[in-house]
Protein backbone atom coordinates (compact mmCIF):
# COMPACT_ATOMS: atom_id res chain seq x y z
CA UNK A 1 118.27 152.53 153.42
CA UNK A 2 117.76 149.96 150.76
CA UNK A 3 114.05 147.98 150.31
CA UNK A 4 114.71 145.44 152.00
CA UNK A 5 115.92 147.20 155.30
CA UNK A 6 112.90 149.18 154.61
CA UNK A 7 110.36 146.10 154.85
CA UNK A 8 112.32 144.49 157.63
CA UNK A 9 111.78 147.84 159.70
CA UNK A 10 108.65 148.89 158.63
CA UNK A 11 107.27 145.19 159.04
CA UNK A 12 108.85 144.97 162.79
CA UNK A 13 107.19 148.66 163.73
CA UNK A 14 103.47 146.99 162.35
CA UNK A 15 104.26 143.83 164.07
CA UNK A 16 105.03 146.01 167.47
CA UNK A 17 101.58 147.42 166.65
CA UNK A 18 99.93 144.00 166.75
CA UNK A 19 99.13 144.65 162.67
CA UNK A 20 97.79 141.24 161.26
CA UNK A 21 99.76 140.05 158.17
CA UNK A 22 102.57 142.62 159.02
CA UNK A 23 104.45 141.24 155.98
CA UNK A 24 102.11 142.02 153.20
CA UNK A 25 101.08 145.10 154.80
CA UNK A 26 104.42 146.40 154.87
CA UNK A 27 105.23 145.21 151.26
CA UNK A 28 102.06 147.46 150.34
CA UNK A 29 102.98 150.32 151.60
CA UNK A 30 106.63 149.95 149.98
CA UNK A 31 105.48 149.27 146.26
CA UNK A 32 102.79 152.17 146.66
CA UNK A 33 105.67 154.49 147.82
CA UNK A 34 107.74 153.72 144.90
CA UNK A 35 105.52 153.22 142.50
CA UNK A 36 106.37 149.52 141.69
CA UNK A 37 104.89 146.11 140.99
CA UNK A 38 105.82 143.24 143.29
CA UNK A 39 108.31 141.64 140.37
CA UNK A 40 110.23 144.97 140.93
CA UNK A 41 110.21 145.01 144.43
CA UNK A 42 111.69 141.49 144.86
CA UNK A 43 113.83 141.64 141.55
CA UNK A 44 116.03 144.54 143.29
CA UNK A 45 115.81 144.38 147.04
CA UNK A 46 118.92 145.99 147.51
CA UNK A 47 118.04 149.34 145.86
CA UNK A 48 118.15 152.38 147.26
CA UNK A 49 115.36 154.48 148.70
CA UNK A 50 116.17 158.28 147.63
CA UNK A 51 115.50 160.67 150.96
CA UNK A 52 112.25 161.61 149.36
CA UNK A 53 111.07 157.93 148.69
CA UNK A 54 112.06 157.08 152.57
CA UNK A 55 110.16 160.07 153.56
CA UNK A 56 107.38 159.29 151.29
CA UNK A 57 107.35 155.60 152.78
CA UNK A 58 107.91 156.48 156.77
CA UNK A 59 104.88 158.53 156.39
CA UNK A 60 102.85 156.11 154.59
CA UNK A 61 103.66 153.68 158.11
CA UNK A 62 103.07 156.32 160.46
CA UNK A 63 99.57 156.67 158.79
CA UNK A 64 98.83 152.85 159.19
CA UNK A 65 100.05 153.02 162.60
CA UNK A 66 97.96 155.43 163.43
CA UNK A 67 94.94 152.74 162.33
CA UNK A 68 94.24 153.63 158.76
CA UNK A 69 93.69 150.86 156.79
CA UNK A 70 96.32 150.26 154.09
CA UNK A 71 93.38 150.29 151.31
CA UNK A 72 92.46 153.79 152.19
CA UNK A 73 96.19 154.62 152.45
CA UNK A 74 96.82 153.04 148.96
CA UNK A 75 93.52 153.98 147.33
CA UNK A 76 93.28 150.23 146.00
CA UNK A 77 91.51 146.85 147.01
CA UNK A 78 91.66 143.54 144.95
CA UNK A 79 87.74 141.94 144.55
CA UNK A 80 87.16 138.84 142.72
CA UNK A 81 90.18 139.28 140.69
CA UNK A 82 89.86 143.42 139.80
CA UNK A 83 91.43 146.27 141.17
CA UNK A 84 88.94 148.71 142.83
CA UNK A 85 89.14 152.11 144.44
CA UNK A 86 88.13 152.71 147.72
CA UNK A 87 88.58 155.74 150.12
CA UNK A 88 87.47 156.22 153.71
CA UNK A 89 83.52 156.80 151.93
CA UNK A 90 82.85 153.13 151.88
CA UNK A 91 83.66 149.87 153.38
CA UNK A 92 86.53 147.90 152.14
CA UNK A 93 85.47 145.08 150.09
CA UNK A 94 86.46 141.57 151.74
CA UNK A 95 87.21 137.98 150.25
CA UNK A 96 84.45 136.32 151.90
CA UNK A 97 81.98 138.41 150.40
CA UNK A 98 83.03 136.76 147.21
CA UNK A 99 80.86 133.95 147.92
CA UNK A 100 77.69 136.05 147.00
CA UNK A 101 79.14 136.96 143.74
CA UNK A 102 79.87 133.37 142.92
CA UNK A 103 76.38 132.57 144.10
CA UNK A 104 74.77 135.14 141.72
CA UNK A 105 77.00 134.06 138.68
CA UNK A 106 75.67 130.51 139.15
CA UNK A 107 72.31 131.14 139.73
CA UNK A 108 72.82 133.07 136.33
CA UNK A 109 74.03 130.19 134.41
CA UNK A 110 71.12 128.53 135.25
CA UNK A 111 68.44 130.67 134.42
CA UNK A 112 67.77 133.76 132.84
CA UNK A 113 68.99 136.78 134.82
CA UNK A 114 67.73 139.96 132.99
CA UNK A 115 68.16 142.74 135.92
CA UNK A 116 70.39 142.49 139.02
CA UNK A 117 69.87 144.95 142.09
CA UNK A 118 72.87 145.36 144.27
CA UNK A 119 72.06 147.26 147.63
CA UNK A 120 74.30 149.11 149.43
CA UNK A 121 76.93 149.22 146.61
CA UNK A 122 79.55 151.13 148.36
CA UNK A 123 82.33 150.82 146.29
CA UNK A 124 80.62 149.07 143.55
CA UNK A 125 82.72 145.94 143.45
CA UNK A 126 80.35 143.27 143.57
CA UNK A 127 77.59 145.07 141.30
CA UNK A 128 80.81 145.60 138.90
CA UNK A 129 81.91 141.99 139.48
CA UNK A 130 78.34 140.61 138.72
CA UNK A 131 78.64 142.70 135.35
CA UNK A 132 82.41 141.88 134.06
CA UNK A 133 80.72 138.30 134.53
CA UNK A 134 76.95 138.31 133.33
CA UNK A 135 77.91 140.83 130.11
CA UNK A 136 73.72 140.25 129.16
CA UNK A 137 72.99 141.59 132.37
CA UNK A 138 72.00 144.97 133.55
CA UNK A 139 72.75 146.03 137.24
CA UNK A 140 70.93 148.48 139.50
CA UNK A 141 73.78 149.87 141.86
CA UNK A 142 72.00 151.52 145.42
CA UNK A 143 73.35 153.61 147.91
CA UNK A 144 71.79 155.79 150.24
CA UNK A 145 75.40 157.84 150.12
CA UNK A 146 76.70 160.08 148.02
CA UNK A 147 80.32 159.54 148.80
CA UNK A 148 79.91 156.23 147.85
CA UNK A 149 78.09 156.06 144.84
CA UNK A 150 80.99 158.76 143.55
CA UNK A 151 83.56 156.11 144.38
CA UNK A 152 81.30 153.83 142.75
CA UNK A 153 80.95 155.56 139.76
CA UNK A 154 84.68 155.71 139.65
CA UNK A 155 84.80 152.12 139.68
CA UNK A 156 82.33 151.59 137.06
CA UNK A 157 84.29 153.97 134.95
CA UNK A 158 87.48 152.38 134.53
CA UNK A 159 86.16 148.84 134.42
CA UNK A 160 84.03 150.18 131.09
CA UNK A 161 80.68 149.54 132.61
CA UNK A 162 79.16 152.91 132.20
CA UNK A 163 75.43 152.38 131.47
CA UNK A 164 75.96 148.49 131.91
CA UNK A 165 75.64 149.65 136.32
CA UNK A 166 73.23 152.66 136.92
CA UNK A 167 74.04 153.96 140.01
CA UNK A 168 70.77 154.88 141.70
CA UNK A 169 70.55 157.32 145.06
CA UNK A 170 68.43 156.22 148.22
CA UNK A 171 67.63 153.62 150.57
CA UNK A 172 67.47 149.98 150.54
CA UNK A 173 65.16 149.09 147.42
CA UNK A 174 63.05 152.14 147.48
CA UNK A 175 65.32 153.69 143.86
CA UNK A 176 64.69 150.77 142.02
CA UNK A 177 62.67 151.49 139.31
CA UNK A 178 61.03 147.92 138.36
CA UNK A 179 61.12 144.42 139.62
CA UNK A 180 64.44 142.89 139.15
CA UNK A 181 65.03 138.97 138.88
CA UNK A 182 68.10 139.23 141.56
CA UNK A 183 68.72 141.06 144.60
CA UNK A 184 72.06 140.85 146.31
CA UNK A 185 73.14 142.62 149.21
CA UNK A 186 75.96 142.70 151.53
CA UNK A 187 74.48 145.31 154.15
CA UNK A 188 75.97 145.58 157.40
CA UNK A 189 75.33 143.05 159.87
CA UNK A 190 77.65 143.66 162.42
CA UNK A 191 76.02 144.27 166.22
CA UNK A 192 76.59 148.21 167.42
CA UNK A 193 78.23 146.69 170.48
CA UNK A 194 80.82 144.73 168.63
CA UNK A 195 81.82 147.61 165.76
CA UNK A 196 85.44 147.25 165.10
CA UNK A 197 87.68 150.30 164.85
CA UNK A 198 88.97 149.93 161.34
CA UNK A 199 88.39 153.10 160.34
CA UNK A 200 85.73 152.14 158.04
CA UNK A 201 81.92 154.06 157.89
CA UNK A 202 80.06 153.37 161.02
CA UNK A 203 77.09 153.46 158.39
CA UNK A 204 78.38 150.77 156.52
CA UNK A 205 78.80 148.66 159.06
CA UNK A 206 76.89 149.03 162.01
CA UNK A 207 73.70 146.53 161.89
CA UNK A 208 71.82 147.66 164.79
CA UNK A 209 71.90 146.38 168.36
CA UNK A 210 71.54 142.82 167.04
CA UNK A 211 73.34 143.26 163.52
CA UNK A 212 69.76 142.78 161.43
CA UNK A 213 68.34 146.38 161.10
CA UNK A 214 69.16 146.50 158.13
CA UNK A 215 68.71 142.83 156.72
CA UNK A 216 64.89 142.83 158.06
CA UNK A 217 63.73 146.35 156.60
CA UNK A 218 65.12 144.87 153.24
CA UNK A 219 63.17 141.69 153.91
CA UNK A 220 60.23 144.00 154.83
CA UNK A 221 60.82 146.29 151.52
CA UNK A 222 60.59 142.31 149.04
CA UNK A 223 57.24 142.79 147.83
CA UNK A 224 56.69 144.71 144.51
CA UNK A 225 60.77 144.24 143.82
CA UNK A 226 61.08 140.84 142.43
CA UNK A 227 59.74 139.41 139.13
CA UNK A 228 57.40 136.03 139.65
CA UNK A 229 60.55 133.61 139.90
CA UNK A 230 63.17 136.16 141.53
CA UNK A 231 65.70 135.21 143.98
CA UNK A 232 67.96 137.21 146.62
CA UNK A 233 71.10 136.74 148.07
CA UNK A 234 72.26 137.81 151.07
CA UNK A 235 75.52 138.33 153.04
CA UNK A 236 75.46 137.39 157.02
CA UNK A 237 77.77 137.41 159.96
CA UNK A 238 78.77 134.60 162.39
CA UNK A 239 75.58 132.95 163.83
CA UNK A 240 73.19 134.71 161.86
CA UNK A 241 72.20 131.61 159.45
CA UNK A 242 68.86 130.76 161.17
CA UNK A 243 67.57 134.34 162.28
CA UNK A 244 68.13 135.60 158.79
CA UNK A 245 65.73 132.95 157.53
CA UNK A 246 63.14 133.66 159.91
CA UNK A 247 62.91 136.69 158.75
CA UNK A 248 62.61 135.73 154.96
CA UNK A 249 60.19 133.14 155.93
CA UNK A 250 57.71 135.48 157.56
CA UNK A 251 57.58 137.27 154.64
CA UNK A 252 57.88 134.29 152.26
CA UNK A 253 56.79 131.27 153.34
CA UNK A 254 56.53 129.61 150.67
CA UNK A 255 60.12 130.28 148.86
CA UNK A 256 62.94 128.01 148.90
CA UNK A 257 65.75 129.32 151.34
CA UNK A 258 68.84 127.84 151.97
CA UNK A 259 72.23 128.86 153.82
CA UNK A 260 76.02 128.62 152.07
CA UNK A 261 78.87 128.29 154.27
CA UNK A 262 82.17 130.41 153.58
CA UNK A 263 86.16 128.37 153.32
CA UNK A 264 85.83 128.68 156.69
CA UNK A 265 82.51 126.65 157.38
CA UNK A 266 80.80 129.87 158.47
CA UNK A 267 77.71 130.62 157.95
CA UNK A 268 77.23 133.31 155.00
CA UNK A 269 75.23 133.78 152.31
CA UNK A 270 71.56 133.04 152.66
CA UNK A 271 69.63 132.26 148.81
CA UNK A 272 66.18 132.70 148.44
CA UNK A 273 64.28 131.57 145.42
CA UNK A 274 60.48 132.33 144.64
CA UNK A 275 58.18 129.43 143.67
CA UNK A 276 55.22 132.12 143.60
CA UNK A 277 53.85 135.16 144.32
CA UNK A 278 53.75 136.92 147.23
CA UNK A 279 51.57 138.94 149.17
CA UNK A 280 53.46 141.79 151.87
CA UNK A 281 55.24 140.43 155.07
């Protein structure tokens, strides 16, 4: 069997499996078999698998077919341009939640942004994103897991950031040790009736019966955790826009609070920007 028999079958059996993207799924699990960047996998299509390559490769498919996701499978996940490690500890970092890293950066190059907090790290790829990008910057990784502040500290490690991110143990903003002038946070928000199976930590993704559990106790947790002009960001799900800033308005009603829309006109990050102090929610 050459590679590109390989794809075609391996890409039909994913396809059979109702796989989204069957194509580039299939293509993953090929190059990560063999070793091979995509120029090398397209250059010589008509190379020969050895039998221990195919075997290697039938069993990476047979894995994904079986519902693992292809990041766990591979070990690897692009994020805002970097290559991060991820295992079946933490929740696979998506695209869309590149908004709130674009969001922080830009609040940053307009003000002053001594200390970031990112909570509920996971993998670490936004709190490493925020510092390849804001070098002046120090960020406060959380976590209340373990397994995922080791993956994060993998992360951190090969990206050079090693006391640039301090990974800090616990939940929500409880281990932060001062007021910071950002909090960002892409906690789950997903309603325990609609939970996907992806494979993925029920823990990092399950929001509670209406997907906020965890956005309102960090809302609840605000005061004592931001400097006098601080600002948060938050991810949010589909339809979440307008509860999300009830919430923050209880608590703050006097800080300026708006909602970003995604590519796809979805409703996702919420900002929220002190104009003064605050008193508890």
């Amino acid at each position: 069997m050459n590679r590109k028999q390989a794809l075609a079958q391996s890409r039909a059996s994913l396809t059979d499996h109702n796989i989204d993207d069957a194509s580039i799924e299939a293509e993953l699990l090929l190059r990560h078999a063999l070793q091979i960047s995509r120029a090398e996998l397209f250059t010589e299509l008509t190379c020969e698998l050895s039998p221990e390559q195919e075997k290697t490769f039938q069993q990476l498919v047979k894995r994904r077919l079986a519902g693992e996701p292809s990041a766990y499978i591979t070990g690897h996940r692009e994020f805002y341009g970097n290559d991060f490690y991820v295992n079946s500890a933490v929740l696979i970092p998506r695209p869309e939640s590149e908004l709130l890293v674009d969001k922080a950066i830009e609040l940053a190059r307009k003000r002053a942004i001594a200390a970031i907090a990112d909570i509920g790290t996971g993998c670490g790829a936004i709190a490493v994103s925020l510092a390849l990008n804001l070098p002046e910057t120090t960020v406060y990784a959380t976590d209340i897991s373990a397994a995922a502040l080791k993956v994060a500290g993998v992360n951190i490690q090969r990206h050079g950031l090693t006391g640039r991110v301090r990974l800090l143990r616990g939940n929500m903003l409880a281990p932060l040790p001062k007021p910071v002038d950002l909090i960002v946070a892409n906690l789950p928000y997903v309603k325990e009736s609609e939970l996907p199976p992806t494979g993925e930590p029920p823990l990092a993704l399950n929001g509670g019966m209406d997907g906020l559990d965890k956005i309102a106790r960090l809302c609840g947790e605000l005061n004592g955790k931001l400097t006098p002009r601080g600002s948060v960001l938050l991810e949010i799900g589909q339809g979440q826009g307008e509860a999300v800033v009830s919430l923050l308005r209880r608590c703050l009603p006097s800080a300026q609070i708006e909602v970003s829309t995604d590519l796809g006109g979805i409703d996702r990050v919420v900002s929220l920007h002190l104009t003064v102090n605050f008193t508890n929610c």
